[in-house]
Protein backbone atom coordinates (compact mmCIF):
# COMPACT_ATOMS: atom_id res chain seq x y z
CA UNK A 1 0.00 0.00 0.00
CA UNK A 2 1.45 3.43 -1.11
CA UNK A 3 1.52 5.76 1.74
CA UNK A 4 -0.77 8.10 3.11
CA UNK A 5 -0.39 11.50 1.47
CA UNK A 6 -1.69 14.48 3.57
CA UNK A 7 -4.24 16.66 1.23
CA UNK A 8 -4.99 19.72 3.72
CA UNK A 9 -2.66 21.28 5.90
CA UNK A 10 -4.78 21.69 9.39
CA UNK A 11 -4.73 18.09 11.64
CA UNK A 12 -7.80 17.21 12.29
CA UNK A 13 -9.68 14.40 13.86
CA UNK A 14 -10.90 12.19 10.86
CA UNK A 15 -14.30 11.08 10.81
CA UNK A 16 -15.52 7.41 12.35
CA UNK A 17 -15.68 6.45 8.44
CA UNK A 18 -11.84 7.53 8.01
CA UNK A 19 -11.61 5.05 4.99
CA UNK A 20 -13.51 4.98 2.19
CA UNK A 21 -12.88 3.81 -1.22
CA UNK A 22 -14.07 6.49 -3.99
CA UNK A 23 -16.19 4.71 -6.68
CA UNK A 24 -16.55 7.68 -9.33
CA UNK A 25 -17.63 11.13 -9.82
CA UNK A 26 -21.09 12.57 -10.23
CA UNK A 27 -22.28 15.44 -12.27
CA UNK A 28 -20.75 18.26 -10.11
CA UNK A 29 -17.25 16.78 -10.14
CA UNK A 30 -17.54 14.78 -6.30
CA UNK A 31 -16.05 11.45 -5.42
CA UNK A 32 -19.22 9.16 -4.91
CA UNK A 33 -18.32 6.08 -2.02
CA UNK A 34 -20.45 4.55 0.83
CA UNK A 35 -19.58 3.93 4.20
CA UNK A 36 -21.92 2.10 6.75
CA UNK A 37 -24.87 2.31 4.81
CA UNK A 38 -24.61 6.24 4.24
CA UNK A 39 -24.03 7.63 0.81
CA UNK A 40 -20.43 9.92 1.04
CA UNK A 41 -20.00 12.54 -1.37
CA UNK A 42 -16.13 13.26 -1.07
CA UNK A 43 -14.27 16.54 -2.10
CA UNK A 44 -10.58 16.20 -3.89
CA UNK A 45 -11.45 12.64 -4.36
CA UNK A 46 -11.10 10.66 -7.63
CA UNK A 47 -12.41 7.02 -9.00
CA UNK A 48 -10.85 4.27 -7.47
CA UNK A 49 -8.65 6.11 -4.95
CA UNK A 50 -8.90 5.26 -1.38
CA UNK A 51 -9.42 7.95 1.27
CA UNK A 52 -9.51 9.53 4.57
CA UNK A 53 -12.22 11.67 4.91
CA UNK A 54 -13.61 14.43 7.02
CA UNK A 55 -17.21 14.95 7.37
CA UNK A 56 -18.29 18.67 7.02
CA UNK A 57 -22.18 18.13 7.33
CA UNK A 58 -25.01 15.56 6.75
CA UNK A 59 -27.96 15.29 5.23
CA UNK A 60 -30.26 12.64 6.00
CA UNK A 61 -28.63 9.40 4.77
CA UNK A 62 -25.86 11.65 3.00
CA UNK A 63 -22.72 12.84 4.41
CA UNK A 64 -20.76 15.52 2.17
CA UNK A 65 -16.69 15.80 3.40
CA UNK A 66 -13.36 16.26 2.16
CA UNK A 67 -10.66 14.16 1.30
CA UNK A 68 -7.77 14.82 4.14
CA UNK A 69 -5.17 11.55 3.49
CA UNK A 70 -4.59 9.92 0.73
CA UNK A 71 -3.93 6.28 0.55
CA UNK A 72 -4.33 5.46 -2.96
CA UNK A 73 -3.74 8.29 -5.43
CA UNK A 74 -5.46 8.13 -8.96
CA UNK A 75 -2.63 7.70 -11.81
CA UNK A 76 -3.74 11.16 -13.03
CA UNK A 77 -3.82 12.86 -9.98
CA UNK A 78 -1.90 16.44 -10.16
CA UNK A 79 -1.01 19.05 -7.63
CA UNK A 80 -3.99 21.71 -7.76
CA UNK A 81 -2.37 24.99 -9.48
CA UNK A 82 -4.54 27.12 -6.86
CA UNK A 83 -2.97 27.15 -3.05
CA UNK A 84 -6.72 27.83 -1.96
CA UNK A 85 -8.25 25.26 -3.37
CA UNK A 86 -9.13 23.22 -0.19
CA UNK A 87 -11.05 26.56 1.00
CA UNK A 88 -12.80 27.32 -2.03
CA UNK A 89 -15.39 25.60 -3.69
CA UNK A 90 -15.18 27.23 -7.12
CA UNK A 91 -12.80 24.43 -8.99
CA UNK A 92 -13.61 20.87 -7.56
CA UNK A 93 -11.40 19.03 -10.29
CA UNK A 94 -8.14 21.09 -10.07
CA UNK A 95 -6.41 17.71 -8.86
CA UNK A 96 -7.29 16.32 -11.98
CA UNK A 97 -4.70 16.71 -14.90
CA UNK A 98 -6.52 18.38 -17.47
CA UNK A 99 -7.18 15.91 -20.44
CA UNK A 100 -8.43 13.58 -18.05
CA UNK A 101 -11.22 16.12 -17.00
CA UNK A 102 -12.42 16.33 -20.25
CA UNK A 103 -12.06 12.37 -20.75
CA UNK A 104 -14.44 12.69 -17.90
CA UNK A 105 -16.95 15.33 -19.33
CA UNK A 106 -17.09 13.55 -22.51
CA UNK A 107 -18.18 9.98 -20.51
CA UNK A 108 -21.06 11.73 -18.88
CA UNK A 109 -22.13 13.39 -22.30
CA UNK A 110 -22.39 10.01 -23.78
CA UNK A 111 -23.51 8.32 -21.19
CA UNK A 112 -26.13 10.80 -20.97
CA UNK A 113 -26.89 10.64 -24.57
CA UNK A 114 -27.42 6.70 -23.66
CA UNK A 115 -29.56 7.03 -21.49
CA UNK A 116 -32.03 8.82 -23.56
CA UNK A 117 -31.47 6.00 -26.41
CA UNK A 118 -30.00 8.76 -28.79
CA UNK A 119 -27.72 6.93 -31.02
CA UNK A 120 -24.11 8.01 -32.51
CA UNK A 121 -22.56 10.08 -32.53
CA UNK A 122 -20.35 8.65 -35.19
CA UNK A 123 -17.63 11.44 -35.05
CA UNK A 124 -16.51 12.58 -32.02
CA UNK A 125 -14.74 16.13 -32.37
CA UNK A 126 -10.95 16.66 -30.81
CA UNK A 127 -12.20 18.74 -27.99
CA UNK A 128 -11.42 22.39 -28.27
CA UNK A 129 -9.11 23.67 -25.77
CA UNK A 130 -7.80 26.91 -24.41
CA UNK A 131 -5.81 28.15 -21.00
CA UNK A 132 -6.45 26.62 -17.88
CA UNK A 133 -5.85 29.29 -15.39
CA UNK A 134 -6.76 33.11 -15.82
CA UNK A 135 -9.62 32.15 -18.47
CA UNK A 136 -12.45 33.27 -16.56
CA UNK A 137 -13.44 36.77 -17.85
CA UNK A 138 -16.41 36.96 -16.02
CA UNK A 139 -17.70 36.08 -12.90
CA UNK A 140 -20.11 36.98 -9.17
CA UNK A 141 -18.10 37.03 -6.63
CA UNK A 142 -19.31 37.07 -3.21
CA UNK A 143 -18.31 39.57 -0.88
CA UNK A 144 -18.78 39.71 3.21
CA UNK A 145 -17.08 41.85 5.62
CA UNK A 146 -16.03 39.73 8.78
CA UNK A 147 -14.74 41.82 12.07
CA UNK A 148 -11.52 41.81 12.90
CA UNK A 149 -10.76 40.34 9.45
CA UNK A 150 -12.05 43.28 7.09
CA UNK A 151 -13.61 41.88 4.06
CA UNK A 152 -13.65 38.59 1.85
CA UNK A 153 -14.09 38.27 -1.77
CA UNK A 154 -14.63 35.09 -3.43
CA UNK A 155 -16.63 32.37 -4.62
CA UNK A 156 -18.29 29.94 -1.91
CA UNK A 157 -16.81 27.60 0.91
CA UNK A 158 -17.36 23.62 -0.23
CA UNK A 159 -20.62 22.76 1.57
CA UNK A 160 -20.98 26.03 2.25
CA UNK A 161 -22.74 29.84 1.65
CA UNK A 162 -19.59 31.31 2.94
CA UNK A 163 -17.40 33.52 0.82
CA UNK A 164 -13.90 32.06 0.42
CA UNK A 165 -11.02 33.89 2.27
CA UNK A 166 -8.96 34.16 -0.87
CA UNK A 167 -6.01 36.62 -1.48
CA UNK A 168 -5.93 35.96 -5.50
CA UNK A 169 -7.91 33.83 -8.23
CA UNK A 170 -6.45 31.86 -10.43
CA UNK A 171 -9.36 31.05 -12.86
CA UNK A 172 -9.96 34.91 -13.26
CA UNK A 173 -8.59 36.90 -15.75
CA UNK A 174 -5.65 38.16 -14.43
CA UNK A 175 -6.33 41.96 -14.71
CA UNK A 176 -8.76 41.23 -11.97
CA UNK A 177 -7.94 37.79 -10.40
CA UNK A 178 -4.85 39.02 -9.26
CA UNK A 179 -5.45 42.18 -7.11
CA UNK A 180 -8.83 40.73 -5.40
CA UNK A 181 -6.22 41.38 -2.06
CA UNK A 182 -7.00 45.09 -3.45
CA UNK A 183 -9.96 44.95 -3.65
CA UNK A 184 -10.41 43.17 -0.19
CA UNK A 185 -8.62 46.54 1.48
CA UNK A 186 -10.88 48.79 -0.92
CA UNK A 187 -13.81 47.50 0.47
CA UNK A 188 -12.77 47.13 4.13
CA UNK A 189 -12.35 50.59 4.09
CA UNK A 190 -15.47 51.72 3.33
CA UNK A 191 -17.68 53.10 5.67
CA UNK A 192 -20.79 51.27 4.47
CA UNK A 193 -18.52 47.63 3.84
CA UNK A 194 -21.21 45.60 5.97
CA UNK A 195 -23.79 46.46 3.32
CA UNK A 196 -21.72 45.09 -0.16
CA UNK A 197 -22.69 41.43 -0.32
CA UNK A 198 -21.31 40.81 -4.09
CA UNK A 199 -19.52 42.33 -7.21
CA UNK A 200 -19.46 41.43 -10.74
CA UNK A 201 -16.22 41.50 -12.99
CA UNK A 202 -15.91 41.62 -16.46
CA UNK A 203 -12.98 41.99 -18.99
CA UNK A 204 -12.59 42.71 -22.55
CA UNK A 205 -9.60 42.20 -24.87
CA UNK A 206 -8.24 45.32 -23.02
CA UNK A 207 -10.14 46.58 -20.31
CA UNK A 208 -12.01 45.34 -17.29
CA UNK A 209 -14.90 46.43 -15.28
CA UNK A 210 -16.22 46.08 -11.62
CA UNK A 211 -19.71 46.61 -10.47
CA UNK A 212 -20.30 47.33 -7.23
CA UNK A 213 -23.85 45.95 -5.73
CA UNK A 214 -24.44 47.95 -1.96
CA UNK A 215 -27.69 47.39 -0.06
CA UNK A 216 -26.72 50.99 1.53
CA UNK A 217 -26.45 54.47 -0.11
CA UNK A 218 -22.47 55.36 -0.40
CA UNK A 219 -21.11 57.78 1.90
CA UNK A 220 -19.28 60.92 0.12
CA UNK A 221 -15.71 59.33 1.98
CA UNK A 222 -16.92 55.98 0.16
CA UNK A 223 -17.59 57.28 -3.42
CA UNK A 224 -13.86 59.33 -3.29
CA UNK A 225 -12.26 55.81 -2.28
CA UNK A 226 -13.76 53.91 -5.03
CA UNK A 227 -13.27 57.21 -7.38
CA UNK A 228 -9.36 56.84 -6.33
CA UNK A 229 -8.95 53.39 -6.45
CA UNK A 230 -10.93 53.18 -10.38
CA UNK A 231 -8.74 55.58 -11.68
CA UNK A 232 -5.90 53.94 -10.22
CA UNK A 233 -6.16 50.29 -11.75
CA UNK A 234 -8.09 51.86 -14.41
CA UNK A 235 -11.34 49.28 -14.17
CA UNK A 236 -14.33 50.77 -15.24
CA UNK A 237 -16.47 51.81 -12.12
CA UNK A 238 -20.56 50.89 -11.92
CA UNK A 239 -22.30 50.83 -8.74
CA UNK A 240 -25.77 48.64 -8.19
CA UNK A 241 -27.63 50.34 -5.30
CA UNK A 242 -30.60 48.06 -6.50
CA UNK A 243 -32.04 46.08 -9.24
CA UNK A 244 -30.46 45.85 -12.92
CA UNK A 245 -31.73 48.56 -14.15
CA UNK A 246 -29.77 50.94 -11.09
CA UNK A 247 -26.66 50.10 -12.63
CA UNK A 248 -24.74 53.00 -13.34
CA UNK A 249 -21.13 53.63 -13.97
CA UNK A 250 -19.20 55.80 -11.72
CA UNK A 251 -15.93 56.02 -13.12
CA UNK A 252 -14.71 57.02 -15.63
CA UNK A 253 -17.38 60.05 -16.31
CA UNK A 254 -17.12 60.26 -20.34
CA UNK A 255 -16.45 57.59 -22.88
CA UNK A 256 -17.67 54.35 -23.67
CA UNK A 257 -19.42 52.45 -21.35
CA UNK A 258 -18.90 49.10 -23.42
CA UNK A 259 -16.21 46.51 -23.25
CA UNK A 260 -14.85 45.19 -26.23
CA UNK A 261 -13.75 40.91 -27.48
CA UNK A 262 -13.20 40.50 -31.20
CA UNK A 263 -13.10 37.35 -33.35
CA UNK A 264 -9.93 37.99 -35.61
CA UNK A 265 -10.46 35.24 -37.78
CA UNK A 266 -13.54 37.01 -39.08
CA UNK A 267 -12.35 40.81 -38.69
CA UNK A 268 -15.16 41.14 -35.93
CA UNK A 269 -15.47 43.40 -32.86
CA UNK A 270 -18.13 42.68 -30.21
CA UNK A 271 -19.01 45.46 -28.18
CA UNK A 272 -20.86 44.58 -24.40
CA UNK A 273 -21.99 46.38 -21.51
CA UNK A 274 -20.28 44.57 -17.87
CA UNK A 275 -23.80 42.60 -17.12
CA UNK A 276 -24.43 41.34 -20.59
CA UNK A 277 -23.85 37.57 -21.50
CA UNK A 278 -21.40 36.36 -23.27
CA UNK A 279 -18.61 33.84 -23.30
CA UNK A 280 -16.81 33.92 -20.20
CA UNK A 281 -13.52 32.19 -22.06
CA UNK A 282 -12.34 34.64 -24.99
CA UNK A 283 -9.77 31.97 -26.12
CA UNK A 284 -12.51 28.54 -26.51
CA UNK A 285 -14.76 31.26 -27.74
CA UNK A 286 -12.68 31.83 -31.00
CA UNK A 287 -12.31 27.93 -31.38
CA UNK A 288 -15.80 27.22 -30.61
CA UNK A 289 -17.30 29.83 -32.74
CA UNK A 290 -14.45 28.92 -35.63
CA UNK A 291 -15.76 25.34 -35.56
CA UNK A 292 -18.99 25.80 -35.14
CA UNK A 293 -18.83 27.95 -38.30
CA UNK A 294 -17.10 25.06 -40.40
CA UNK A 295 -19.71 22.44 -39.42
CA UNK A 296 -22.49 24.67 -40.20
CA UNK A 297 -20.85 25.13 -43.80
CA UNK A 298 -22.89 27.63 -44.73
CA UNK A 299 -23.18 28.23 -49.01
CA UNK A 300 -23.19 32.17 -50.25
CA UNK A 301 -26.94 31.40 -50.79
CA UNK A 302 -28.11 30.28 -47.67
CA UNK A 303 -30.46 31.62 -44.95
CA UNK A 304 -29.37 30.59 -41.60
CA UNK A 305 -31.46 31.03 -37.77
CA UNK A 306 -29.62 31.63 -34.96
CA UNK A 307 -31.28 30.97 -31.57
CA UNK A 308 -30.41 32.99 -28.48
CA UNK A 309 -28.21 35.21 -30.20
CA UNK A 310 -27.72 37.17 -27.41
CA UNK A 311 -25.12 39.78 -28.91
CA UNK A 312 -24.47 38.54 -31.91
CA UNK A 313 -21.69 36.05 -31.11
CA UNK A 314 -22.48 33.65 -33.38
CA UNK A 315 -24.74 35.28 -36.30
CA UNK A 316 -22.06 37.98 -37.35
CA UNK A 317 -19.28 35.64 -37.89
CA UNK A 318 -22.30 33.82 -39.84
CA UNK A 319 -23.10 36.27 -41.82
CA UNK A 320 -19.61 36.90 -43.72
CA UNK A 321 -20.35 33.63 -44.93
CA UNK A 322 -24.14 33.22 -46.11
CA UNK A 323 -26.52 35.13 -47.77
CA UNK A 324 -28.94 35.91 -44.98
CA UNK A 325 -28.74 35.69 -41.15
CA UNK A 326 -31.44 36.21 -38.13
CA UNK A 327 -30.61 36.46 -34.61
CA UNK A 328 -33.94 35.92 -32.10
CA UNK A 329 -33.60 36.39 -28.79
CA UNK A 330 -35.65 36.87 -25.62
CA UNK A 331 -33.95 40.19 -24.28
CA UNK A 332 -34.50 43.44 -26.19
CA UNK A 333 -31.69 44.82 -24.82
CA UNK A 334 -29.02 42.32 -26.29
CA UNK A 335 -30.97 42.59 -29.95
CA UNK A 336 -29.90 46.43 -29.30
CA UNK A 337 -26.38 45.26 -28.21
CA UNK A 338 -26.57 42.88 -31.61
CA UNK A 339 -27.74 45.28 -34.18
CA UNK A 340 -25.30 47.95 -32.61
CA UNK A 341 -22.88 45.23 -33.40
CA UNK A 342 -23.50 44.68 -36.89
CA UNK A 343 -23.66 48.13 -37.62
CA UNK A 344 -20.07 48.83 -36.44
CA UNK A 345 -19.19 45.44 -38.12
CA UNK A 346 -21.04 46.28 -41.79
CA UNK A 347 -17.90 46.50 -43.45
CA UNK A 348 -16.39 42.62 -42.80
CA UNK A 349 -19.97 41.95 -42.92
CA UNK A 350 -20.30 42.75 -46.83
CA UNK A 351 -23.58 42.57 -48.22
CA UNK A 352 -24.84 39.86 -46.04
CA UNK A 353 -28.30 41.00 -44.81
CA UNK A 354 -28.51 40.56 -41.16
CA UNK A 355 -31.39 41.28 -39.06
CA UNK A 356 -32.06 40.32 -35.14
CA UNK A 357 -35.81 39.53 -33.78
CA UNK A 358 -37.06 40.13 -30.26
CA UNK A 359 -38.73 36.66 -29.34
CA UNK A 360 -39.56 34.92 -26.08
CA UNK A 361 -38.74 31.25 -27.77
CA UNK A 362 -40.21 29.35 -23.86
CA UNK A 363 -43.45 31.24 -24.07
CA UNK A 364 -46.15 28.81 -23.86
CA UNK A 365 -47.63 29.84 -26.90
CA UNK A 366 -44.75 30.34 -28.98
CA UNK A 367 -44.98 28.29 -32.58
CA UNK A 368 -41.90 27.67 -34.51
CA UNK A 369 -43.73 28.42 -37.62
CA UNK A 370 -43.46 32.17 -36.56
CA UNK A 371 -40.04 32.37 -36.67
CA UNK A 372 -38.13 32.80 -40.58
CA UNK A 373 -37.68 29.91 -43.21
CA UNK A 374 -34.16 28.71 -43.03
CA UNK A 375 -31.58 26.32 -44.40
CA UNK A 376 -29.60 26.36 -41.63
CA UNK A 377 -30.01 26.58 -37.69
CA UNK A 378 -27.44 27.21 -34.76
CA UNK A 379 -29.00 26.64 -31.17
CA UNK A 380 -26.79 28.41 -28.46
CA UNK A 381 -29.44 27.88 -25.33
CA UNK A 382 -29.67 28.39 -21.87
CA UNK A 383 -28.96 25.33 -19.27
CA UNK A 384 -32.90 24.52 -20.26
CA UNK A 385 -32.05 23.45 -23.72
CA UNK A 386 -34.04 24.12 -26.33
CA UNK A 387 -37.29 21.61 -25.91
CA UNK A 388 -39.77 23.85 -28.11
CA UNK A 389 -37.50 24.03 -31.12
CA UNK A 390 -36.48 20.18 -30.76
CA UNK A 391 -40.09 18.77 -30.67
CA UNK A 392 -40.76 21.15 -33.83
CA UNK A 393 -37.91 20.50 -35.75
CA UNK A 394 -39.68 18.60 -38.50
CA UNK A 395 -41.68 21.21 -39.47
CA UNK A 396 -38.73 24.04 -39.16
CA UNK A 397 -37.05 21.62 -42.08
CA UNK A 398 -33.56 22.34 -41.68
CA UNK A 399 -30.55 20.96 -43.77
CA UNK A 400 -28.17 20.81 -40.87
CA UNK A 401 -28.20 21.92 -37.11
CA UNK A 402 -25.06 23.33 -35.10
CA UNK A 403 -26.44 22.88 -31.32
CA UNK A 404 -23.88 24.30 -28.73
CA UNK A 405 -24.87 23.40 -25.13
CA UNK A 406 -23.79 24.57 -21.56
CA UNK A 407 -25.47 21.62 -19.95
CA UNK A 408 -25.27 17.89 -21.50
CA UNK A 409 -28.40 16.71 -19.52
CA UNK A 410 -30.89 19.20 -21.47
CA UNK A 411 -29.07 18.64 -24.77
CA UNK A 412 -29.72 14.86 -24.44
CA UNK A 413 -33.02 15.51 -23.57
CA UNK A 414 -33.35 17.54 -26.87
CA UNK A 415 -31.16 15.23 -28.92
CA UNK A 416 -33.76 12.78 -28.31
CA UNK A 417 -36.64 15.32 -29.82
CA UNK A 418 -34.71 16.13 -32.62
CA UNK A 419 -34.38 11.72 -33.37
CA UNK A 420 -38.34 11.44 -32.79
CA UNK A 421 -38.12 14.35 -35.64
CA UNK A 422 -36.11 12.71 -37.73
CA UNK A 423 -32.86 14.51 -37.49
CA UNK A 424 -30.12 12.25 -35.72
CA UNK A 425 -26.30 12.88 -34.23
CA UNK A 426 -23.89 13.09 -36.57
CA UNK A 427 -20.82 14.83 -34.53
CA UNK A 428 -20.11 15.89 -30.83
CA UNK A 429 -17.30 17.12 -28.74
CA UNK A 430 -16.12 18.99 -25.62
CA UNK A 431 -15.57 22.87 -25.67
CA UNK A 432 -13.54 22.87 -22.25
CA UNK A 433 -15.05 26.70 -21.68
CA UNK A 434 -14.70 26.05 -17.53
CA UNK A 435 -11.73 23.74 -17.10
CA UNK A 436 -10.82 22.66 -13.64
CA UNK A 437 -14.84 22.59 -12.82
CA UNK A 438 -17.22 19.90 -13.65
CA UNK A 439 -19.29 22.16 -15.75
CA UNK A 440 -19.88 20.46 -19.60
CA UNK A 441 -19.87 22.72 -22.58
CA UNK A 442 -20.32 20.58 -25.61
CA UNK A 443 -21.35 21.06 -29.52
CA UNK A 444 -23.00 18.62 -31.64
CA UNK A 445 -24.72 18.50 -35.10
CA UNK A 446 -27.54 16.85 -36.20
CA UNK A 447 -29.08 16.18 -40.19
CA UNK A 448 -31.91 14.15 -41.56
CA UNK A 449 -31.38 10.77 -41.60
């Protein structure tokens, strides 16, 4: 027996059940064992390793711990690249070297797939890759101010609602991931810190922003801190005293209040305000949206539907290549964001006609046949797939359909739909968009068969 490696740094009296042998993962990236008839989900564990284990709480006939010594290492275990990682619950697979996570993603896609009875695909894709640390260009971060301590910024505790204590990130971009101890003093220092439970970050290609949500108004002492310390890294400044629609930048006072990602390959540049969606990996973005492109193949003649557009990420780079293009999606103010797009983009666009609909495509009473004739469709949904268009497909007529997917439950759900329409799985991979988590990005493409 190899011996036992210690995994967290603080001794601790091990749980009753201090050895337990990990049988696999489930779909948020825990080690799955038993251990006197209770079910043991198990942090920083991997198949077939054996364990020591602390229990951090229980629930019912579940305990939930972490893994504390280990006896039996996995042959692709790897030394986490973040020195919080036992503290924060953000990356459970950072253990894991990184091909092997996605060996892992791609199992529970097909097993998935399986389990609906959706057969192929016959072509798997080589999954598209990017950086595995400071990828993350946008993120909520939690935010409480502790006495004695000042404040924390971070994502959650495992097993926890508790903000991480965490000095630096390294999933975040580093324009931001690296100063959060900056932003820790920053907001320790202000007078109405108690009353700042989150921020959001986002980056462009080169810029970043911060907004600031406070439950509190902002002292005039507060305002001249944040004032000073915007100007000083040079983030863009918003402040969220309420809802969405308070949002409101503080610094800087003139300029644009967009930030900016392009897609070289197609001479495109997106612009987005800090709370907008989009791709929260700039590098697997270009990839994704490259290869989605090519197996979409649209001809100079076609007319292609995209589905939650949202900005435009997908139907401008569209566009250069086919005849016609039409973005729908459910939020007016990303069609603005998309046609604002295409209008600063007309000139890589050609003479491509591009247009963007307003459309609600989970209403109750929404009917496919409302939406544009097309010889193409690209599907870029929410985690609740895309159940309406699947069931409808038939009728939509398609010649091919590009479906990228942010969670491989709903897309076999809807891969299923499409078969019972009579459009079955050609190709599928793994976009690794969120590496080190167990979160599945995945692309697939279905035809008539």
């Amino acid at each position: 027996m190899l011996g036992a490696q210690r995994l967290m740094g603080r001794k601790r009296r091990l749980d009753r059940h201090e050895r337990v042998m990990v049988t696999e993962l489930d779909s948020d990236g825990i080690g799955l064992a038993e251990a006197d008839g209770f079910k043991l989900r198990v942090r920083g564990a991997l198949p077939g390793e054996q364990v020591s284990v602390r229990v951090l709480r229980r629930r019912r006939k579940q305990l939930e711990g972490q893994a504390e010594v280990l006896w039996q290492p996995h042959v692709d275990r790897v030394p986490p690249p973040c020195p919080w990682t036992a503290r924060c619950g953000a990356c459970v697979l950072q253990h894991l070297a990184p091909a092997s996570q996605r060996d892992l993603k791609r199992a529970h896609l097909a097993a998935l797939l399986a389990a609906e009875g959706v057969v192929g695909p016959a072509r798997w894709l080589p999954d598209v890759t990017g950086p595995v640390t400071g990828y993350r260009h946008k993120a909520r971060l939690g935010v409480r101010c502790v006495p004695g301590r000042g404040a924390l910024i971070g994502f959650r505790e495992p097993a926890s609602s508790r903000v991480a204590d965490v000095d630096a990130c390294r999933i975040l971009a580093p324009a931001v991931g690296e100063h959060l101890a900056d932003l820790k003093r920053l907001i320790g220092s202000l007078d109405t810190a108690a009353a700042v439970p989150q921020l959001e970050m986002a980056c462009g290609d080169d810029d970043a922003a911060i907004v600031l949500r406070h439950l509190e108004p902002l002292s005039a002492t507060d305002r001249e801190r944040l004032l000073q310390h915007a100007a000083k890294s040079g983030w863009q400044l918003y402040l969220q005293p309420g809802g969405p629609e308070t949002v409101h930048r503080l610094w800087p006072e003139h300029g644009s209040e967009y930030l900016h990602y392009g897609l070289p390959e197609f001479d495109l540049r997106f612009a987005f305000h800090p709370l907008d969606f989009i791709q929260i990996n700039p590098a697997v973005n270009r990839r994704m949206v490259s290869l989605a492109v090519d197996l979409l193949s649209p001809r100079t003649t076609d007319r292609v539907l995209d589905l939650f557009c949202g900005i435009g990420n997908f139907t401008l780079p569209l566009a250069s290549r086919a005849a016609a293009v039409t973005g729908v999606e459910g939020s007016a103010e990303l069609v603005l964001r998309a046609q604002d797009n295409a209008m600063a983009n007309a000139a890589a666009l050609g003479g491509s006609s591009v247009k963007f609909v307003v459309a609600d495509l989970y209403a109750g009473d929404f009917d496919v046949r409302t939406l544009p004739a097309a010889d193409l469709l690209l599907l870029d949904p929410p985690r609740s797939g895309a159940e309406n268009i699947a069931r409808d497909i038939a009728s939509m007529a398609p010649r091919r359909v590009v479906y990228v997917s942010c969670h491989p439950a709903t897309l076999a759900r809807d891969a299923r739909l499409f078969a019972e329409g009579g459009y079955m799985l050609t190709t599928a991979g793994i976009l690794d968009m969120f590496p080190h988590t167990a979160h599945v990005e995945s692309i697939a493409v279905f035809e008539p068969g």
